[in-house]
C-alpha atoms as a PDB file:
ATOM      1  CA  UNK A   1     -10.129 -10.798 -18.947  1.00  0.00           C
ATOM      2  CA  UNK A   2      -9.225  -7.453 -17.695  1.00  0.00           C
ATOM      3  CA  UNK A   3      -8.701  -6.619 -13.880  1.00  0.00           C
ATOM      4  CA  UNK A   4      -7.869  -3.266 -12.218  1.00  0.00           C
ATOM      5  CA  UNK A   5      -5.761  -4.137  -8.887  1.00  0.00           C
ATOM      6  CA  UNK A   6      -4.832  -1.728  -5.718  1.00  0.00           C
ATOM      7  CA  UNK A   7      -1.478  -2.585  -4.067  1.00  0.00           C
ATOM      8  CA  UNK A   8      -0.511  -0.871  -1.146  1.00  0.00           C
ATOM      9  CA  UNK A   9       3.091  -1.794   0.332  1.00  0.00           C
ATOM     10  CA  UNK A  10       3.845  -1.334   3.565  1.00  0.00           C
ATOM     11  CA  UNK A  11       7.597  -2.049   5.229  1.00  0.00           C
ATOM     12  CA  UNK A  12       7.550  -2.766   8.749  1.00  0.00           C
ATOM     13  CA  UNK A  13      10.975  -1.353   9.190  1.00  0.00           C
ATOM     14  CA  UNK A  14      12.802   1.845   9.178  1.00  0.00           C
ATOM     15  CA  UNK A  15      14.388   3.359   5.909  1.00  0.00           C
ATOM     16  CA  UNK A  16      11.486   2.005   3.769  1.00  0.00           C
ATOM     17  CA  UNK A  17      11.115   4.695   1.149  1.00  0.00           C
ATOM     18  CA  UNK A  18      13.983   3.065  -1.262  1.00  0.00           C
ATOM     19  CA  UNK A  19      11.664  -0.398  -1.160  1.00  0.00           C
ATOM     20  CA  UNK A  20       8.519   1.273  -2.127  1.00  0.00           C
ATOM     21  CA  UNK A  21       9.936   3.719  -4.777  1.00  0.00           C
ATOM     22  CA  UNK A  22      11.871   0.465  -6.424  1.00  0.00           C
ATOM     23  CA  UNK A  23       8.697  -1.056  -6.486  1.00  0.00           C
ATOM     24  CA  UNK A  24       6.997   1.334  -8.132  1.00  0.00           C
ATOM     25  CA  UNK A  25       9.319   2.668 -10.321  1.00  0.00           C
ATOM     26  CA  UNK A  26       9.065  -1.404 -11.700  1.00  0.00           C
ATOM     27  CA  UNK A  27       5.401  -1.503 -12.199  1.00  0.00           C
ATOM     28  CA  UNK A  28       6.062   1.965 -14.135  1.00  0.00           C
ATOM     29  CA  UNK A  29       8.639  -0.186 -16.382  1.00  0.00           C
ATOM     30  CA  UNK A  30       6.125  -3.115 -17.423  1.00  0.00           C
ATOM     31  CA  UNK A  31       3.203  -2.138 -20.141  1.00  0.00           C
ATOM     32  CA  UNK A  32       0.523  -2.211 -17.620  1.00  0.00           C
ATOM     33  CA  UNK A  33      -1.558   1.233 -16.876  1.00  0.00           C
ATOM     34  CA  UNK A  34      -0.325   2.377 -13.647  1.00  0.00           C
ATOM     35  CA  UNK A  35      -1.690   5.341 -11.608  1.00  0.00           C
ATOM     36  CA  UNK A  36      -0.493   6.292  -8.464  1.00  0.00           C
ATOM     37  CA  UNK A  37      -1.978   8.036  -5.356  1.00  0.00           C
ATOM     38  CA  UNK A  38      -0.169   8.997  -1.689  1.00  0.00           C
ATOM     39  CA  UNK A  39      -1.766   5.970  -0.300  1.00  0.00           C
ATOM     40  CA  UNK A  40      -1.479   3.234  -2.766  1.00  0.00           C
ATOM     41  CA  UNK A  41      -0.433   2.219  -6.662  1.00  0.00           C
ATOM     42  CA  UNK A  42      -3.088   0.957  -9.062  1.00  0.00           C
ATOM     43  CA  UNK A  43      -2.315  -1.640 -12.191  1.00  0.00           C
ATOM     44  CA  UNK A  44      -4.944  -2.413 -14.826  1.00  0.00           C
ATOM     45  CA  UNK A  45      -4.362  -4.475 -17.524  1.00  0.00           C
ATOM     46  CA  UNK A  46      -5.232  -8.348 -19.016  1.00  0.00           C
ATOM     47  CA  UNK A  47      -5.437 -10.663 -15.992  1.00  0.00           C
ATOM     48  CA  UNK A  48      -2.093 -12.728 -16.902  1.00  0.00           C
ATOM     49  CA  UNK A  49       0.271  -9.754 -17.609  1.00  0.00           C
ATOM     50  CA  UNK A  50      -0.815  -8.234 -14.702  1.00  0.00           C
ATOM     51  CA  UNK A  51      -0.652 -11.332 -12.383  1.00  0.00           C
ATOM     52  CA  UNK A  52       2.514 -11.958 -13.868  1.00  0.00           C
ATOM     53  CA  UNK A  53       4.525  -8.301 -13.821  1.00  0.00           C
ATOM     54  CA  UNK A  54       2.846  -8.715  -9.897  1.00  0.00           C
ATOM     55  CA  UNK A  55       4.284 -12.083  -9.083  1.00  0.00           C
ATOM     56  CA  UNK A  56       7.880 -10.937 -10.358  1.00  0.00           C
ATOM     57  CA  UNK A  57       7.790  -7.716  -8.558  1.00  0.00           C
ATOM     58  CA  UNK A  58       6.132  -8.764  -4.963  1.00  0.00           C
ATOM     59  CA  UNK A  59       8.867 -11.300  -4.834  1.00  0.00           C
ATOM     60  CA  UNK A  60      11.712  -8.589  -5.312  1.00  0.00           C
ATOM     61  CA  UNK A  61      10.043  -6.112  -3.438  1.00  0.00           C
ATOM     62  CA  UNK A  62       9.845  -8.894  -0.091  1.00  0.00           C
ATOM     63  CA  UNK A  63      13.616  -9.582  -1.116  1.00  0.00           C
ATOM     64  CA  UNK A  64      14.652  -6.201  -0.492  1.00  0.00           C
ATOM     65  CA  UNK A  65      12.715  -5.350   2.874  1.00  0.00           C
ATOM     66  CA  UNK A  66      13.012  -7.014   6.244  1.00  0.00           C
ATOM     67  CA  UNK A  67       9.527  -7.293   7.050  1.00  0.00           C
ATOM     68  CA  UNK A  68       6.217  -6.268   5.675  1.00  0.00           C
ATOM     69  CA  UNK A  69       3.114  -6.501   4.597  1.00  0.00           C
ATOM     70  CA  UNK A  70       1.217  -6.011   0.713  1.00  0.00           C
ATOM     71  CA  UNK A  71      -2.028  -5.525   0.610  1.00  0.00           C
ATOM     72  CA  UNK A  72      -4.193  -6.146  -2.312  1.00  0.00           C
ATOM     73  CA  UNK A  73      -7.610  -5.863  -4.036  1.00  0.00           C
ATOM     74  CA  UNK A  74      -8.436  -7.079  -7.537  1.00  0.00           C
ATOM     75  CA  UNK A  75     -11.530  -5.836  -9.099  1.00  0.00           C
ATOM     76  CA  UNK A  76     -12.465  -8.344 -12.101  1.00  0.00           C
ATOM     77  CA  UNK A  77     -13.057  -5.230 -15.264  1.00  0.00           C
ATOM     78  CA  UNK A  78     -10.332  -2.231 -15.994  1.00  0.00           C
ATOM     79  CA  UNK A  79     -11.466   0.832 -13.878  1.00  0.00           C
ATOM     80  CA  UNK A  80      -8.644   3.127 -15.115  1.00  0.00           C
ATOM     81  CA  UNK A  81     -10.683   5.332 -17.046  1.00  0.00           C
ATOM     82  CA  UNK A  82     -13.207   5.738 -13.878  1.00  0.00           C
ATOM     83  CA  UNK A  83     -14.605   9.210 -12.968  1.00  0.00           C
ATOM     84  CA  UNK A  84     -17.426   9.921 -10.101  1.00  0.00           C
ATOM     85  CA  UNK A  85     -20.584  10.657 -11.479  1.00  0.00           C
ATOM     86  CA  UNK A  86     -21.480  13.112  -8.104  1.00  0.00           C
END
């Protein structure tokens, strides 16, 4: 099953730009599609690589802030390819 998910992490803490940019740079790393906007980071790929690659990297990413908070939508199909039609 595919999924497309939006992650948007958000340190509650000063110097937080290291944290996101690790994070991201990780999720660049792994074999998913990811596409990135100012205000969040999008993964699409099979439902288990992508839940996996996710588990590993939230954990690492809460392991190297002090407090914050991920949020997260999953959208069950792969939306990567998806242009308005408007």
């Amino acid at each position: 099953m595919k999924i497309s998910v939006e992650l948007t992490l958000s340190p509650l803490q000063d110097e937080f730009e290291l944290a996101i940019i690790h994070f991201i740079k990780k999720l660049r790393a792994s074999k998913l599609t990811v596409l990135e906007n100012p205000l969040s980071t999008q993964v699409y790929g099979d439902y288990d690589d992508v839940m996996h690659v996710l588990t590993v990297e939230i954990k690492e990413a809460f392991e190297l802030i002090e407090r914050g908070l991920l949020f997260m939508k999953i959208v069950k199909s792969d939306r990567h390819d998806y242009e308005p039609h408007f």
